[in-house]
PDB file of N, CA and C in Angstrom:
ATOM      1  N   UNK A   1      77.050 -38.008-106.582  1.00  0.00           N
ATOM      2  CA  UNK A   1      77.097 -38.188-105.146  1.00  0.00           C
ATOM      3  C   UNK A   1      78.097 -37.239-104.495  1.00  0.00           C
ATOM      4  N   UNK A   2      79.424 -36.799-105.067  1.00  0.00           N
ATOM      5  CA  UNK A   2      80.300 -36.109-104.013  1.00  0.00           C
ATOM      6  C   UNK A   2      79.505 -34.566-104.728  1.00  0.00           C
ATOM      7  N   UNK A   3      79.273 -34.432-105.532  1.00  0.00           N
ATOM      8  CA  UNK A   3      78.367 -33.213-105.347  1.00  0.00           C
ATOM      9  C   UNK A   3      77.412 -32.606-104.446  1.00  0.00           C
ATOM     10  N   UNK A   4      76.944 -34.008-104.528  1.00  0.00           N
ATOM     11  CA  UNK A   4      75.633 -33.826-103.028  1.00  0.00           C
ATOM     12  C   UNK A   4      76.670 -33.586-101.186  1.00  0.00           C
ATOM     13  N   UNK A   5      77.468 -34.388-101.543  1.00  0.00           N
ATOM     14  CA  UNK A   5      77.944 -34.572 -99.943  1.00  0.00           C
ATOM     15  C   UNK A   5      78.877 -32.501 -99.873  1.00  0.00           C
ATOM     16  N   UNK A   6      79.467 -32.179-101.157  1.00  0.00           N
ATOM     17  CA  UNK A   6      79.980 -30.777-101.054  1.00  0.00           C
ATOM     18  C   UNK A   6      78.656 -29.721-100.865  1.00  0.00           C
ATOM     19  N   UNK A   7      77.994 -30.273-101.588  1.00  0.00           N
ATOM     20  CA  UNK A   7      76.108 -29.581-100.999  1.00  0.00           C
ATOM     21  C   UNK A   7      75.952 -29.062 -99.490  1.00  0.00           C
ATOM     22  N   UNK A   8      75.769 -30.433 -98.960  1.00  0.00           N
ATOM     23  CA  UNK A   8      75.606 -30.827 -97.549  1.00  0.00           C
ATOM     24  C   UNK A   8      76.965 -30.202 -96.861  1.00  0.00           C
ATOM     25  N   UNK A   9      78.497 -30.599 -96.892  1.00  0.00           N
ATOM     26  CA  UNK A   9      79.217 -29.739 -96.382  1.00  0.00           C
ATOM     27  C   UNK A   9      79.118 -28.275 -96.802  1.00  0.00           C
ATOM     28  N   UNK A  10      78.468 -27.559 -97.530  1.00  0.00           N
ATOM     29  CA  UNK A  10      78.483 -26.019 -97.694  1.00  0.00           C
ATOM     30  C   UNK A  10      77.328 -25.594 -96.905  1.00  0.00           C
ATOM     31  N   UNK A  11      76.109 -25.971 -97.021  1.00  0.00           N
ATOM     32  CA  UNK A  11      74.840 -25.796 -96.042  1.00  0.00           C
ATOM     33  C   UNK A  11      75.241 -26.048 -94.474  1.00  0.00           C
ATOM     34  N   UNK A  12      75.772 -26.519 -93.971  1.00  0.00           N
ATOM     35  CA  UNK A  12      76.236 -27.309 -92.802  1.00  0.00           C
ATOM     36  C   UNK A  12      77.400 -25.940 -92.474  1.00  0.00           C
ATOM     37  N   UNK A  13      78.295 -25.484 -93.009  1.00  0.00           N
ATOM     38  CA  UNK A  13      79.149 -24.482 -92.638  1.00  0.00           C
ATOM     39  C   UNK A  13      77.893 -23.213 -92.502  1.00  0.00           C
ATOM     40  N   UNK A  14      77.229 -23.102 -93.683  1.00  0.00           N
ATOM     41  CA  UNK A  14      76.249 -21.986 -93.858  1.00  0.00           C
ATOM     42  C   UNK A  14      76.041 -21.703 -92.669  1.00  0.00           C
ATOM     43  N   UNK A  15      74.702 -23.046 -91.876  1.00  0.00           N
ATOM     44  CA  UNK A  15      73.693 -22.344 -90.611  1.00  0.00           C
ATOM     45  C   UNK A  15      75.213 -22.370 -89.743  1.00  0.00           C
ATOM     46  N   UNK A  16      76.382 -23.166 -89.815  1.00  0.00           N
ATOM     47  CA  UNK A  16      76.817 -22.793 -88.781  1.00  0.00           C
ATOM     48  C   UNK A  16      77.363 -20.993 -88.305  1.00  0.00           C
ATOM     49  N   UNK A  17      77.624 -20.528 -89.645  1.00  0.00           N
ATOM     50  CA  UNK A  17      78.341 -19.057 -89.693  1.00  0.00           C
ATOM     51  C   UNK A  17      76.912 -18.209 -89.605  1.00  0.00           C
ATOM     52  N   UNK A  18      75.382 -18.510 -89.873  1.00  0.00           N
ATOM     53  CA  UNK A  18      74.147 -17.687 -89.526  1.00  0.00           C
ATOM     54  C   UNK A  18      74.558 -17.890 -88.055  1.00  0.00           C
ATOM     55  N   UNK A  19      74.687 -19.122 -87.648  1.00  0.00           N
ATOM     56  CA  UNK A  19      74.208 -19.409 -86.451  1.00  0.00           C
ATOM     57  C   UNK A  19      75.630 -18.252 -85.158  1.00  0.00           C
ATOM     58  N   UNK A  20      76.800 -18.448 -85.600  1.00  0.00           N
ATOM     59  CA  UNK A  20      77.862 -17.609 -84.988  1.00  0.00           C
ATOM     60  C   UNK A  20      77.739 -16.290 -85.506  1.00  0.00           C
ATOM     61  N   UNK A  21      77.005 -15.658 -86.247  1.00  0.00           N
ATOM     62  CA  UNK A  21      77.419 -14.199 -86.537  1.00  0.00           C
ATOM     63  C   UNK A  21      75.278 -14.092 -85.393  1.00  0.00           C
ATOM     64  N   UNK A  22      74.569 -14.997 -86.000  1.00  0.00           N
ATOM     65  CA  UNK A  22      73.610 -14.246 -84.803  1.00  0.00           C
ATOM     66  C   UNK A  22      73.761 -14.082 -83.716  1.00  0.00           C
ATOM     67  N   UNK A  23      74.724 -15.598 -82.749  1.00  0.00           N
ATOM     68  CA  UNK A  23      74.916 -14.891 -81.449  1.00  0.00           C
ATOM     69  C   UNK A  23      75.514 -13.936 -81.013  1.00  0.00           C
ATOM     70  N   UNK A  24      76.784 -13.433 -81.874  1.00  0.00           N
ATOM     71  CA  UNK A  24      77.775 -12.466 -81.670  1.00  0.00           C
ATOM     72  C   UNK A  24      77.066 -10.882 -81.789  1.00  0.00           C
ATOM     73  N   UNK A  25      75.885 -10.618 -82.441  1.00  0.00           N
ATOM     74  CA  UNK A  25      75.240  -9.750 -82.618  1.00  0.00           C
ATOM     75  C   UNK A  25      74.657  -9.941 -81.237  1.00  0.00           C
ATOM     76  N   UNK A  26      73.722 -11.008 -80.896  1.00  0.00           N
ATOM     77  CA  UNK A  26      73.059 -10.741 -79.429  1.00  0.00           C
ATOM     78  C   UNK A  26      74.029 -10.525 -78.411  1.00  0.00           C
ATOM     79  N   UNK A  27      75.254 -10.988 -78.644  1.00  0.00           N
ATOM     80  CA  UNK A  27      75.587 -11.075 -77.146  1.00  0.00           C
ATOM     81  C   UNK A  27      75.744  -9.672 -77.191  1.00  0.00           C
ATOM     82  N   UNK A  28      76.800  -8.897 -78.312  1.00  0.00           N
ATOM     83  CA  UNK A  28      77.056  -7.822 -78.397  1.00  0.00           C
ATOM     84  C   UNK A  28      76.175  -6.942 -77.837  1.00  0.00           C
ATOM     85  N   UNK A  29      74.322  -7.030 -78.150  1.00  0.00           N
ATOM     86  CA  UNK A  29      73.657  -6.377 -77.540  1.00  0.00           C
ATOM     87  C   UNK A  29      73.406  -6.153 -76.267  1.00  0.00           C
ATOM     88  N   UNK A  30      73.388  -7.559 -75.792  1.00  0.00           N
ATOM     89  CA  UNK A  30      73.240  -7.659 -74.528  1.00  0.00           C
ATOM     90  C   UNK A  30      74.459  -7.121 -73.266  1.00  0.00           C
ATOM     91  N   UNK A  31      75.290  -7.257 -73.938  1.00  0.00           N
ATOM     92  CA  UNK A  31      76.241  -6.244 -73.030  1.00  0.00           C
ATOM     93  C   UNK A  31      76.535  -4.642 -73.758  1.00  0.00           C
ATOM     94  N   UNK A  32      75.979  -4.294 -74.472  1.00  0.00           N
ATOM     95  CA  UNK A  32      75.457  -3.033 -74.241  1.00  0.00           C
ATOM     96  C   UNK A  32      74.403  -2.340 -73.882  1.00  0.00           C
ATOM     97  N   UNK A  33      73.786  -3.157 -73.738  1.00  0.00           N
ATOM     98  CA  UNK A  33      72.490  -2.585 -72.642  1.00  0.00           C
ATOM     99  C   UNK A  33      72.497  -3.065 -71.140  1.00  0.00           C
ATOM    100  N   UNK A  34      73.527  -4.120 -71.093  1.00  0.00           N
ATOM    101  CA  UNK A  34      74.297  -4.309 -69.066  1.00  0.00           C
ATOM    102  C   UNK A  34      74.999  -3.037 -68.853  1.00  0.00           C
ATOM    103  N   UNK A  35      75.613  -2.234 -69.679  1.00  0.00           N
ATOM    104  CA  UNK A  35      76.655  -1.590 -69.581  1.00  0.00           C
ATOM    105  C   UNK A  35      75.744   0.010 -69.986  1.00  0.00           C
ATOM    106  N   UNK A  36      74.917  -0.164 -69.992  1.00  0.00           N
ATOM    107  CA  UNK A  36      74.011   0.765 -69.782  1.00  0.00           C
ATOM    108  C   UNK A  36      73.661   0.602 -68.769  1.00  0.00           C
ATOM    109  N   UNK A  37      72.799  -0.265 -68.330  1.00  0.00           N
ATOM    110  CA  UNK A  37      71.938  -0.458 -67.058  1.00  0.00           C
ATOM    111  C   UNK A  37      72.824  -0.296 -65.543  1.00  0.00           C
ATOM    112  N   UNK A  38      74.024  -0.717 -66.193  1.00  0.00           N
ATOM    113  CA  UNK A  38      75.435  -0.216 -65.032  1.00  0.00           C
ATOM    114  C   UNK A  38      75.281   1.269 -64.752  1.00  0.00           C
ATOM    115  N   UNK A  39      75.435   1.825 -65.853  1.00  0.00           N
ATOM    116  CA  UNK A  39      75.658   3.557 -65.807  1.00  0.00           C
ATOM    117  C   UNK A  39      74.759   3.754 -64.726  1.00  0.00           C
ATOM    118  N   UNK A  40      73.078   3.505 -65.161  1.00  0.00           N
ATOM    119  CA  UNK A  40      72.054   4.065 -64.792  1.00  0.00           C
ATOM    120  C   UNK A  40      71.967   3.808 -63.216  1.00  0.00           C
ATOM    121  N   UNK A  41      72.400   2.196 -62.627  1.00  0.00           N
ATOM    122  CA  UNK A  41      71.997   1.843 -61.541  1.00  0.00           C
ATOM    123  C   UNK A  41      73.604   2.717 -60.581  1.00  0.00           C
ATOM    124  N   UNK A  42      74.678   3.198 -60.985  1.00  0.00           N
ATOM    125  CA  UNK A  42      75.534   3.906 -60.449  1.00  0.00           C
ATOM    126  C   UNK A  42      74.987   5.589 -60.243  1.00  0.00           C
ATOM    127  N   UNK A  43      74.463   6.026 -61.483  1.00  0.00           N
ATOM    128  CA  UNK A  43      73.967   7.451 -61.011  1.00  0.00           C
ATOM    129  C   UNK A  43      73.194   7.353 -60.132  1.00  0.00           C
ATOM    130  N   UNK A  44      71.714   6.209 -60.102  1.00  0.00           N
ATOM    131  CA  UNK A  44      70.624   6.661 -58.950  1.00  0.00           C
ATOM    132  C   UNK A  44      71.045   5.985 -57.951  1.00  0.00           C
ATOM    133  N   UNK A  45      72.614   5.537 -57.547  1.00  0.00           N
ATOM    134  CA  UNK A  45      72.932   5.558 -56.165  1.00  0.00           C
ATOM    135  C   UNK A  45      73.298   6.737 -56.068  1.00  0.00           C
ATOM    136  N   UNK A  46      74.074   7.478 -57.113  1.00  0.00           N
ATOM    137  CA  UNK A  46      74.281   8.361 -56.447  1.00  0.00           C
ATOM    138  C   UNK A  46      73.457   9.490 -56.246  1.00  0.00           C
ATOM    139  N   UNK A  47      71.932   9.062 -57.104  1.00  0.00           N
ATOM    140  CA  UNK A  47      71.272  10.605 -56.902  1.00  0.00           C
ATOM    141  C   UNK A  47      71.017   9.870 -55.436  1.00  0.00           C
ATOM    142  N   UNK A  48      70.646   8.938 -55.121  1.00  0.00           N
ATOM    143  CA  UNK A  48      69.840   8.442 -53.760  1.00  0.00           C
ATOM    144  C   UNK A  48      70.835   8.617 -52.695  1.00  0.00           C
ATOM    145  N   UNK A  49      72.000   8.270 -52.474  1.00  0.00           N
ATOM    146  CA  UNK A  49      72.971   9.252 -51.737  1.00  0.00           C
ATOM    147  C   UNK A  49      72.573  10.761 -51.393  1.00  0.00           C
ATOM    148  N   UNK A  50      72.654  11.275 -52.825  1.00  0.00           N
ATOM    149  CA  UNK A  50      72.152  13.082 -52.641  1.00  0.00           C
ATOM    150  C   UNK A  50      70.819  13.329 -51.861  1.00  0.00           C
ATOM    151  N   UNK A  51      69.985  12.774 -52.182  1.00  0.00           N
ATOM    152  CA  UNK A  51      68.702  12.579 -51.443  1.00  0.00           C
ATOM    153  C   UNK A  51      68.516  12.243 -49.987  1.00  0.00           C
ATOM    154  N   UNK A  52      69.588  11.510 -49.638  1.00  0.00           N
ATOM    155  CA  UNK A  52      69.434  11.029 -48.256  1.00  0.00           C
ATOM    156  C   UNK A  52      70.187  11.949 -47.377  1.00  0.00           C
ATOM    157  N   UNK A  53      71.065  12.832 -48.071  1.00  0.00           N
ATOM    158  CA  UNK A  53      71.783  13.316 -47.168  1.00  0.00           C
ATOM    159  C   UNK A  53      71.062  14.819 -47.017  1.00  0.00           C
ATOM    160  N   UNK A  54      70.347  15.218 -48.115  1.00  0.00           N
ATOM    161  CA  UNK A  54      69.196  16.370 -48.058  1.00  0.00           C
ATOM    162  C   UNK A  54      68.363  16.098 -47.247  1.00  0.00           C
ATOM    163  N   UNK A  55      67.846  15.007 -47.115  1.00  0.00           N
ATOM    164  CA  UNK A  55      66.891  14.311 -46.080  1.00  0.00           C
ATOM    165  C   UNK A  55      67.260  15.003 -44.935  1.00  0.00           C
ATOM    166  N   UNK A  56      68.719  14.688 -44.368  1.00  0.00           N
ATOM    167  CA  UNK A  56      69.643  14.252 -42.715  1.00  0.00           C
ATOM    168  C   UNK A  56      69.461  16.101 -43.073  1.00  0.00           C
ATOM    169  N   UNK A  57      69.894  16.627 -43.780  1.00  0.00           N
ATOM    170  CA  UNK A  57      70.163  17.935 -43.528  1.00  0.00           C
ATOM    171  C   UNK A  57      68.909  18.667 -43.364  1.00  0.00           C
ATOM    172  N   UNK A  58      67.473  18.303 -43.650  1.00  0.00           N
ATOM    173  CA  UNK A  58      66.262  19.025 -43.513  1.00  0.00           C
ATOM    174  C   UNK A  58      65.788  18.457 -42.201  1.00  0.00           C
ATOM    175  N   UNK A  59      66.139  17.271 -41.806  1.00  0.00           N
ATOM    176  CA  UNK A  59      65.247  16.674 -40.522  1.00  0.00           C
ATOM    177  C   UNK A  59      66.575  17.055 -38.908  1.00  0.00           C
ATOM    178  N   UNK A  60      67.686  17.669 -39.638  1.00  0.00           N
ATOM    179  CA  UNK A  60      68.361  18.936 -38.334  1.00  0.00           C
ATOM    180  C   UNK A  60      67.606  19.996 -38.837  1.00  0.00           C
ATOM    181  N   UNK A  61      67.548  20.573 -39.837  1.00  0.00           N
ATOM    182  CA  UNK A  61      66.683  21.683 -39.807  1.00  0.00           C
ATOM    183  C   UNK A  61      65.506  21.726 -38.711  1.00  0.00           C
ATOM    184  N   UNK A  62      64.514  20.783 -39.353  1.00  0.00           N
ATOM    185  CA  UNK A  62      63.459  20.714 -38.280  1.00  0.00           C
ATOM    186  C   UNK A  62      63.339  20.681 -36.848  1.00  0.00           C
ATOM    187  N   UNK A  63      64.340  19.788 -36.711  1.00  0.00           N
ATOM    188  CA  UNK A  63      64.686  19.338 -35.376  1.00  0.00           C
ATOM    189  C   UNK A  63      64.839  20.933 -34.957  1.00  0.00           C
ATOM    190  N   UNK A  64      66.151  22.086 -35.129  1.00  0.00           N
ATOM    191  CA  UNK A  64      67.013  22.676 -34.791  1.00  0.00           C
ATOM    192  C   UNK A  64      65.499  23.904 -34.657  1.00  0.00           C
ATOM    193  N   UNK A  65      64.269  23.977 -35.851  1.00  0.00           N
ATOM    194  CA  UNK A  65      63.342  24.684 -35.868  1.00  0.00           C
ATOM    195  C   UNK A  65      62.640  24.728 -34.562  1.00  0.00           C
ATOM    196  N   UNK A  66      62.075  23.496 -34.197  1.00  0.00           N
ATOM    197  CA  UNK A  66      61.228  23.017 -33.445  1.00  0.00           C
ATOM    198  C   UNK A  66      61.999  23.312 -31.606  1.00  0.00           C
ATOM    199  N   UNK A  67      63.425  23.315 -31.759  1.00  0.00           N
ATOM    200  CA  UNK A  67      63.972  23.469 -30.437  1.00  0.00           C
ATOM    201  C   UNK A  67      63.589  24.893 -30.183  1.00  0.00           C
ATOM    202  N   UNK A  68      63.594  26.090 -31.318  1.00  0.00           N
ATOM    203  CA  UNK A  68      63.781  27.113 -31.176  1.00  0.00           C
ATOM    204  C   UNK A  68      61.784  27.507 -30.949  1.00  0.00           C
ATOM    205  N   UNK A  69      61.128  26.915 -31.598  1.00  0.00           N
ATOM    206  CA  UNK A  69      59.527  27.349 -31.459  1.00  0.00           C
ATOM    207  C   UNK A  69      59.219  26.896 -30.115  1.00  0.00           C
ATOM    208  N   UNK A  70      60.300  25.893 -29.169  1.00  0.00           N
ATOM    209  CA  UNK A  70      59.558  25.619 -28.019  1.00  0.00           C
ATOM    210  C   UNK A  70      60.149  26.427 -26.961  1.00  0.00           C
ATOM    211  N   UNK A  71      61.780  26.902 -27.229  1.00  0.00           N
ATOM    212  CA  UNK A  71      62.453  27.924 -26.544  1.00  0.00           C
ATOM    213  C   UNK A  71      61.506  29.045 -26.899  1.00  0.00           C
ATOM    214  N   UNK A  72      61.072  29.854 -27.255  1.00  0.00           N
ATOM    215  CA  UNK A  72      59.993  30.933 -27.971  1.00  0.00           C
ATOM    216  C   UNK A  72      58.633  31.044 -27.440  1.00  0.00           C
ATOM    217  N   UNK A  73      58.226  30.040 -27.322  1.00  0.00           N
ATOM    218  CA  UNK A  73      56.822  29.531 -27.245  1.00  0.00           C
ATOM    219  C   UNK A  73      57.057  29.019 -25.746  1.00  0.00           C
ATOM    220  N   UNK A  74      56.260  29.282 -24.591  1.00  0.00           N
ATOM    221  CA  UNK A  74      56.889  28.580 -23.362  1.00  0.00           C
ATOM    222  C   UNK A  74      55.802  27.540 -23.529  1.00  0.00           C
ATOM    223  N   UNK A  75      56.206  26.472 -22.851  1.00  0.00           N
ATOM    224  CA  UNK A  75      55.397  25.199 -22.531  1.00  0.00           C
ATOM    225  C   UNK A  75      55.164  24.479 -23.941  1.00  0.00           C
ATOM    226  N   UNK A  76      56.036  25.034 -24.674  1.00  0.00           N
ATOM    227  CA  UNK A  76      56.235  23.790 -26.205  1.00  0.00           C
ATOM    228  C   UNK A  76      55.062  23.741 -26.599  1.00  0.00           C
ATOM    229  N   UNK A  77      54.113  25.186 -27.091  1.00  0.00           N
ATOM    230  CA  UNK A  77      52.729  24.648 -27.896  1.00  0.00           C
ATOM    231  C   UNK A  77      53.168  24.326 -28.742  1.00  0.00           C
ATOM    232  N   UNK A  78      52.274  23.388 -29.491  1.00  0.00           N
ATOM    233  CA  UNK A  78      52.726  23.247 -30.854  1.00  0.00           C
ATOM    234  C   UNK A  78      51.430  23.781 -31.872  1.00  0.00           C
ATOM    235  N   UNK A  79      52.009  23.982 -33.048  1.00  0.00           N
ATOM    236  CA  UNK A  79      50.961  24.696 -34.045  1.00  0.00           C
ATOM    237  C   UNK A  79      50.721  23.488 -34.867  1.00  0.00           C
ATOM    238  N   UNK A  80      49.364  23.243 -35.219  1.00  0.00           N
ATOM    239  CA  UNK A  80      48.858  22.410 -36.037  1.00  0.00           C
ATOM    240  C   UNK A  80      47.969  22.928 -36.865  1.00  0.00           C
ATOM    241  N   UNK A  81      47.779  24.267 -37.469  1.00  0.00           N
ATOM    242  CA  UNK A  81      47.060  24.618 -38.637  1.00  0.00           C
ATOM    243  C   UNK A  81      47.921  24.305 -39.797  1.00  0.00           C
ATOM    244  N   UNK A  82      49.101  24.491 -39.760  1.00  0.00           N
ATOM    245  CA  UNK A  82      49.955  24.150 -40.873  1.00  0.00           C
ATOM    246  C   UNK A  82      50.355  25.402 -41.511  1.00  0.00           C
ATOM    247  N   UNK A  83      49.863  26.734 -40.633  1.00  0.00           N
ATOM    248  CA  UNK A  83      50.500  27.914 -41.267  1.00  0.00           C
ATOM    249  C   UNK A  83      51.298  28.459 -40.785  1.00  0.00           C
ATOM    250  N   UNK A  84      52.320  28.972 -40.908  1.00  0.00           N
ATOM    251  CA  UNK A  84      53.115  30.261 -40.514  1.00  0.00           C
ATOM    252  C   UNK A  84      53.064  30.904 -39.025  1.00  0.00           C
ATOM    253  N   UNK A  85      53.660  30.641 -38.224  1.00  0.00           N
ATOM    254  CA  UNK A  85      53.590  31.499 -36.950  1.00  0.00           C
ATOM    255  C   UNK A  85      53.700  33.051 -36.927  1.00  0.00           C
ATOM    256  N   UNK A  86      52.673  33.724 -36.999  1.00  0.00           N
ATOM    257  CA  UNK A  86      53.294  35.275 -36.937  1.00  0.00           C
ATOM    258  C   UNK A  86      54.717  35.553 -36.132  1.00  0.00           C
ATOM    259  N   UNK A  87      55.085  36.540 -36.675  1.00  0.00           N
ATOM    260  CA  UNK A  87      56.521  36.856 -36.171  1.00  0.00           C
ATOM    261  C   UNK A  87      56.098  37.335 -34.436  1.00  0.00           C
ATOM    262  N   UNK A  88      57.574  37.155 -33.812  1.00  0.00           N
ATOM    263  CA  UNK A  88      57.161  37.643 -32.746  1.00  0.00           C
ATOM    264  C   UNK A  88      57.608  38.802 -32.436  1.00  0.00           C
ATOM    265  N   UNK A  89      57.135  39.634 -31.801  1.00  0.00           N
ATOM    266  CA  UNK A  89      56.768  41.128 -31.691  1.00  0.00           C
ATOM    267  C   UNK A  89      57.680  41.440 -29.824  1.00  0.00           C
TER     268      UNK A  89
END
């Protein structure tokens, strides 16, 4: 009988040390792939920052284009073929 019960206390420590070395492996994983997903969601703010401000800087472009094709152009035609205005002469 105390054979059996040192049985039962050694099995009983067993799943408990499967059971603490598996979570310590998951958790471990799991915060290295948060700590990834951190990295990733910090760069594409910052590519999306870069992007938005290329945005602001192409839509003064346009803007700054469009003041100058209607100063140029009297009565503000506008071109809608989508090509190239010959130069003006």
């Amino acid at each position: 009988m105390e054979g059996r019960l040192v049985a039962l206390a050694m099995m009983i420590g067993g799943f408990g040390l499967i059971g603490f070395v598996t979570g310590s492996l998951a958790s471990w994983i799991v915060d290295r792939i948060s700590v990834e997903d951190r990295q990733r969601d910090a760069t594409g703010t910052a590519d999306a920052a870069a992007l938005l401000d290329e945005i602001r800087a192409l839509r003064a472009e346009v803007a700054e284009l469009r003041s100058e094709v209607s100063v140029a152009v009297p009565g503000g035609c506008a071109v809608t073929s989508g090509r190239e205005a010959p130069p003006a002469s």
